[in-house]
N, C-alpha and C. Protein backbone atom coordinates (compact mmCIF):
# COMPACT_ATOMS: atom_id res chain seq x y z
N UNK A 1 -84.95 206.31 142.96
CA UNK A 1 -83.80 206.10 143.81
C UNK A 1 -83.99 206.69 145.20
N UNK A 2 -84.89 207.79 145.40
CA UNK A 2 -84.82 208.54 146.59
C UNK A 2 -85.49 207.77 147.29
N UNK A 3 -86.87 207.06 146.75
CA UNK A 3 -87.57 206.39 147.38
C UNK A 3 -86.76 204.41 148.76
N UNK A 4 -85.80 204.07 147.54
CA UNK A 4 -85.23 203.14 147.58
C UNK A 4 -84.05 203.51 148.63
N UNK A 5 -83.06 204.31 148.75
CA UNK A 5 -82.53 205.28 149.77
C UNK A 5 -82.92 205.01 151.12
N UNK A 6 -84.39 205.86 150.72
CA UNK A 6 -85.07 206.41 152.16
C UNK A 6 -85.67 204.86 152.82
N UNK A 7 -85.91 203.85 152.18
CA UNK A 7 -86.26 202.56 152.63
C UNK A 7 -85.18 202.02 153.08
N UNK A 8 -84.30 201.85 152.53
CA UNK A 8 -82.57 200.93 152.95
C UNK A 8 -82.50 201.57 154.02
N UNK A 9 -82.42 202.83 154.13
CA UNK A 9 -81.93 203.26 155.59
C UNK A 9 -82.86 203.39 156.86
N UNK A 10 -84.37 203.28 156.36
CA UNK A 10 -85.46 202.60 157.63
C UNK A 10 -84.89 201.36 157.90
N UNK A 11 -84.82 200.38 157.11
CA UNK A 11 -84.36 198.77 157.66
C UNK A 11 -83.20 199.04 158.30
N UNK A 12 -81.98 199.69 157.69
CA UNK A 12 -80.78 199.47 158.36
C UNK A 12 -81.17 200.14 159.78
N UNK A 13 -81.77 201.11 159.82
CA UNK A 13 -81.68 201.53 161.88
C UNK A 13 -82.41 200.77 162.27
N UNK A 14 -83.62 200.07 161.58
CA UNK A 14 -84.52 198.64 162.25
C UNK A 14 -83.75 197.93 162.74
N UNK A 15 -82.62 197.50 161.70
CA UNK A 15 -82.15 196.63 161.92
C UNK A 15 -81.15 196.55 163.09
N UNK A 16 -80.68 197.94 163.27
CA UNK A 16 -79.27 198.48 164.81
C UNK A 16 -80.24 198.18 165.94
N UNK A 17 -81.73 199.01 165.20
CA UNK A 17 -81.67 199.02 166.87
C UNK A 17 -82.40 197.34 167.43
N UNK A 18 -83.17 196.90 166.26
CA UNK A 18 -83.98 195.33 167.30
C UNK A 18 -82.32 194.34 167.37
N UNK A 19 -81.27 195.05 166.77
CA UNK A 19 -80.15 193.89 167.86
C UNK A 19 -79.48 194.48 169.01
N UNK A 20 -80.27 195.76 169.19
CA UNK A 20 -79.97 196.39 171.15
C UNK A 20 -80.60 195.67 171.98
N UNK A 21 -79.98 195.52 172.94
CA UNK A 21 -79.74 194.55 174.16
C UNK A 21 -81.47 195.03 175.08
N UNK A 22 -81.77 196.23 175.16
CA UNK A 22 -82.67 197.15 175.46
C UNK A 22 -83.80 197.39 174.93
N UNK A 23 -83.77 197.10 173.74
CA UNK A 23 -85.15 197.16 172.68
C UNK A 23 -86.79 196.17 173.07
N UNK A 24 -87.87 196.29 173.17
CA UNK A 24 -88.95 195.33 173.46
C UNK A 24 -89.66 195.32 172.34
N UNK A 25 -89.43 195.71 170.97
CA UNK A 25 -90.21 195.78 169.70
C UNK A 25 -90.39 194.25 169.24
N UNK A 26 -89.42 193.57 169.39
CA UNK A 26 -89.42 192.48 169.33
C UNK A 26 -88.83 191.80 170.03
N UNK A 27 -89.08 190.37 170.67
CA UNK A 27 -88.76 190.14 171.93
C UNK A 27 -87.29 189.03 171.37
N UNK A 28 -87.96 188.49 170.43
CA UNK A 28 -87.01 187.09 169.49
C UNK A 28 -85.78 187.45 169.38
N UNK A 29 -85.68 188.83 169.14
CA UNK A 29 -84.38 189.21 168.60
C UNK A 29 -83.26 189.26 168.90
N UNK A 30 -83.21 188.84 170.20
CA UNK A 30 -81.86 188.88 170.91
C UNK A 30 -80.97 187.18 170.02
N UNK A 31 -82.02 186.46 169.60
CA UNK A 31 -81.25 185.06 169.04
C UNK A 31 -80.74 185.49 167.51
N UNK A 32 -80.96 186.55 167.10
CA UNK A 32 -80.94 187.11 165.90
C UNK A 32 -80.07 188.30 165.68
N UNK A 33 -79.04 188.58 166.73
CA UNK A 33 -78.33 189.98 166.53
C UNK A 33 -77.07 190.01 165.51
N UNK A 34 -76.66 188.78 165.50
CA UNK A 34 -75.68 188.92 164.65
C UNK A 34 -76.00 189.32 163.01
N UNK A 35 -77.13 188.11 162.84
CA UNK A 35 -77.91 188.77 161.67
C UNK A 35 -78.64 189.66 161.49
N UNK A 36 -79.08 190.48 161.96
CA UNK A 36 -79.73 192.00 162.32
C UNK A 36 -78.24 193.13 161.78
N UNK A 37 -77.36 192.79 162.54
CA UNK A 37 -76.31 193.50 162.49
C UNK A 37 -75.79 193.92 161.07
N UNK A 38 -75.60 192.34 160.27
CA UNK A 38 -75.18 192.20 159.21
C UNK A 38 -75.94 192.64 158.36
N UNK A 39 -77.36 192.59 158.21
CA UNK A 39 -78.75 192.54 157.54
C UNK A 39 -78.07 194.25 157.57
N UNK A 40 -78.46 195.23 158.81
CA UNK A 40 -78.39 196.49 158.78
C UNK A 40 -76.74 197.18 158.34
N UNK A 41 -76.02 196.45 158.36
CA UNK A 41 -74.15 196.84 157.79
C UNK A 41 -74.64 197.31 156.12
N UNK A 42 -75.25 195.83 155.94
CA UNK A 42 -75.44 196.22 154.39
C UNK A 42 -76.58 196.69 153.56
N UNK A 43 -77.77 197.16 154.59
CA UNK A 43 -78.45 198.14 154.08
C UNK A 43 -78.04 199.35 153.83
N UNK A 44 -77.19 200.01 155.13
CA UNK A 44 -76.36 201.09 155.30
C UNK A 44 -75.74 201.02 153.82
N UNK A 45 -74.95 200.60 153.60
CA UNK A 45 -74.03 200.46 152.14
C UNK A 45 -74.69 201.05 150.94
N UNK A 46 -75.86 199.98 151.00
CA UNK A 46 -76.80 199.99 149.82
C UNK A 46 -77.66 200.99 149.96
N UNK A 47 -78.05 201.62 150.84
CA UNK A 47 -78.55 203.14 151.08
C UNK A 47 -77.87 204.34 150.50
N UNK A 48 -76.22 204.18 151.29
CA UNK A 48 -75.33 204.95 150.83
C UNK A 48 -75.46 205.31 149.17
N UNK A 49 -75.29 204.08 148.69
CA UNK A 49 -74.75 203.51 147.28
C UNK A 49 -75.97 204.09 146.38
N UNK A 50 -77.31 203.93 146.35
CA UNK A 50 -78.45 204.33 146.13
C UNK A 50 -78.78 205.77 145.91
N UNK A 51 -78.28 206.90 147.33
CA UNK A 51 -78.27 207.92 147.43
C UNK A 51 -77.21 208.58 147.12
N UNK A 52 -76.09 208.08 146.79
CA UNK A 52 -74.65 208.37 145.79
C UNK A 52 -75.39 208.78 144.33
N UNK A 53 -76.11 207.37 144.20
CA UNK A 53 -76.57 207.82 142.69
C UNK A 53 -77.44 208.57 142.63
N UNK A 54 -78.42 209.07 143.08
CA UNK A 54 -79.67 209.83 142.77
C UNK A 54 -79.05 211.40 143.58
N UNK A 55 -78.38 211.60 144.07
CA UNK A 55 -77.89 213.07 144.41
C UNK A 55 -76.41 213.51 144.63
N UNK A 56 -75.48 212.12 144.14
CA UNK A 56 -74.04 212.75 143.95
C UNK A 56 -73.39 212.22 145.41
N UNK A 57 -72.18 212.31 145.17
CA UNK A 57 -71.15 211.78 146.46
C UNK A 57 -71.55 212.10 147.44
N UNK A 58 -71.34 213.50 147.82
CA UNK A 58 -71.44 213.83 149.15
C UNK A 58 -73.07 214.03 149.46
N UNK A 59 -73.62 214.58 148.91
CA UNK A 59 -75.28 214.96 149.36
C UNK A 59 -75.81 213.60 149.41
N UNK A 60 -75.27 212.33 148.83
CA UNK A 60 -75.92 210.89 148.99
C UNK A 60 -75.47 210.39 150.13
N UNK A 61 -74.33 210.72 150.40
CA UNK A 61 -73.49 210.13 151.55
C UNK A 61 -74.70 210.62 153.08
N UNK A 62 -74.74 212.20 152.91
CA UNK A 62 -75.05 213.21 154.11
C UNK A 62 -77.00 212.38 154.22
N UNK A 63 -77.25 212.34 152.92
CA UNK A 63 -78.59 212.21 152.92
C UNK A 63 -79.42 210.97 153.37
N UNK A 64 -78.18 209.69 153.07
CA UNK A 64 -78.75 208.80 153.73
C UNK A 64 -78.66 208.27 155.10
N UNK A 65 -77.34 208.78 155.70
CA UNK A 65 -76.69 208.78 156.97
C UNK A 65 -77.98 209.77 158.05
N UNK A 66 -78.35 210.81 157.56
CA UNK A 66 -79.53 211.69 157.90
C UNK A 66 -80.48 210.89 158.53
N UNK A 67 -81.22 210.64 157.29
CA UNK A 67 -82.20 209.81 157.08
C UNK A 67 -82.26 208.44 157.95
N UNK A 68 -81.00 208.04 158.32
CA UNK A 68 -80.47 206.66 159.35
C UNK A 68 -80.92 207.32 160.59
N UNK A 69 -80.26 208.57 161.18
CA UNK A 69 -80.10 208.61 162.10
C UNK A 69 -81.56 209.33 162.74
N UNK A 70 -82.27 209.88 161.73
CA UNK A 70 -83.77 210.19 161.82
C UNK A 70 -84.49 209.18 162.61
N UNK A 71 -84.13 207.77 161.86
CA UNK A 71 -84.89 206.76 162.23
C UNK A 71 -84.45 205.93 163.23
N UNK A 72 -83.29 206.21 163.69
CA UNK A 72 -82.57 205.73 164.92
C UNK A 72 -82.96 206.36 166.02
N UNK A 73 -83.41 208.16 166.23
CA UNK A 73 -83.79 208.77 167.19
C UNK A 73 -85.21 208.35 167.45
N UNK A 74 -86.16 208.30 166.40
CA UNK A 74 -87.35 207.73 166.78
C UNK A 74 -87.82 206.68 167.01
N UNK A 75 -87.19 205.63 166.78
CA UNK A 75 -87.40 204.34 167.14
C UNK A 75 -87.31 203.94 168.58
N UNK A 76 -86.58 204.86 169.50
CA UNK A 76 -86.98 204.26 171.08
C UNK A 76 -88.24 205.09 171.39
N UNK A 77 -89.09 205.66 170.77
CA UNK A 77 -90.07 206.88 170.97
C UNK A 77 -91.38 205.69 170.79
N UNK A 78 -90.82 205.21 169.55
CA UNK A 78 -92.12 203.91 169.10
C UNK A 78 -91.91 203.00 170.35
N UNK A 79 -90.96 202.82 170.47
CA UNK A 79 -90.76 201.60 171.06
C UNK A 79 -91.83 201.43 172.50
N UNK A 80 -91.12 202.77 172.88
CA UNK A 80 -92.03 203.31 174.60
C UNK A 80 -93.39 203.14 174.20
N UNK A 81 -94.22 203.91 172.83
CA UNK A 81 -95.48 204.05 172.94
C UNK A 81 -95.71 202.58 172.63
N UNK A 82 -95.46 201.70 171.88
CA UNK A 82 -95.79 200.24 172.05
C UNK A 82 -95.70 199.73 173.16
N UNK A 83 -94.58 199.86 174.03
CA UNK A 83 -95.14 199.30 175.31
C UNK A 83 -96.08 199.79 176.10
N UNK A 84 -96.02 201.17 176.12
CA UNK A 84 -97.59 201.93 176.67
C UNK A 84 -98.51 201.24 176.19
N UNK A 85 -98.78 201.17 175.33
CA UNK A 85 -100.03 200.59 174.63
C UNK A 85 -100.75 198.59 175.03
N UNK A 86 -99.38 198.10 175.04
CA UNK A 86 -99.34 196.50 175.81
C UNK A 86 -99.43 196.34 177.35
N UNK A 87 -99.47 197.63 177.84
CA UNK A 87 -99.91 197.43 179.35
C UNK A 87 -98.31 197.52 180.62
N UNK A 88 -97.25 197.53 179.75
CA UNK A 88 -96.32 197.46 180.33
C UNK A 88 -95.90 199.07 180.16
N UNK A 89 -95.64 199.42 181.63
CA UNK A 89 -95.24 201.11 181.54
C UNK A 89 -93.82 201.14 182.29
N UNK A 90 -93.02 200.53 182.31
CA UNK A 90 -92.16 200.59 182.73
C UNK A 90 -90.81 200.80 181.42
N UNK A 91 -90.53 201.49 181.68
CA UNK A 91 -89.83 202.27 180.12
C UNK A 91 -88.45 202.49 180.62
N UNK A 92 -87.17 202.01 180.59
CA UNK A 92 -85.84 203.05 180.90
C UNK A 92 -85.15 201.61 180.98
């Protein structure tokens, strides 16, 4: 379950952040935000729901929301070094 958790809630911030207006991880995605949105609403859930069961109400609740927002802070970090890396340095 922890494993399954900690995955739902990588996709769900995948999923927040490639439907930001700002993101270059993927370029397509702007035709795709609504479903990104939805895709990541109900990973969130199913993360929640996942980590409810394998550590109890509240420590599932705290643990996967954590774990979201882990991957929400680092994802503009990737994002920059991927564009570093494609030749484009213009970042902000």
């Amino acid at each position: 379950m922890t494993a399954s958790y900690l995955f739902l809630s990588t996709l769900a911030a995948l999923g927040f952040y490639l439907a930001c207006a700002h993101q270059r991880l993927w370029t397509g995605a702007h035709v795709r935000v609504r479903v990104l949105r939805i895709v990541a609403w109900v990973a969130t859930v199913l993360a929640a729901t996942a980590a409810i069961v394998a550590l109890g109400p509240w420590a599932g609740v705290f643990a996967s929301l954590t774990a979201l927002m882990l991957v929400l802070v680092l994802l503009p970090y990737l994002d920059a070094w991927w564009s570093s890396q494609q030749g484009d340095h213009h970042v902000g």
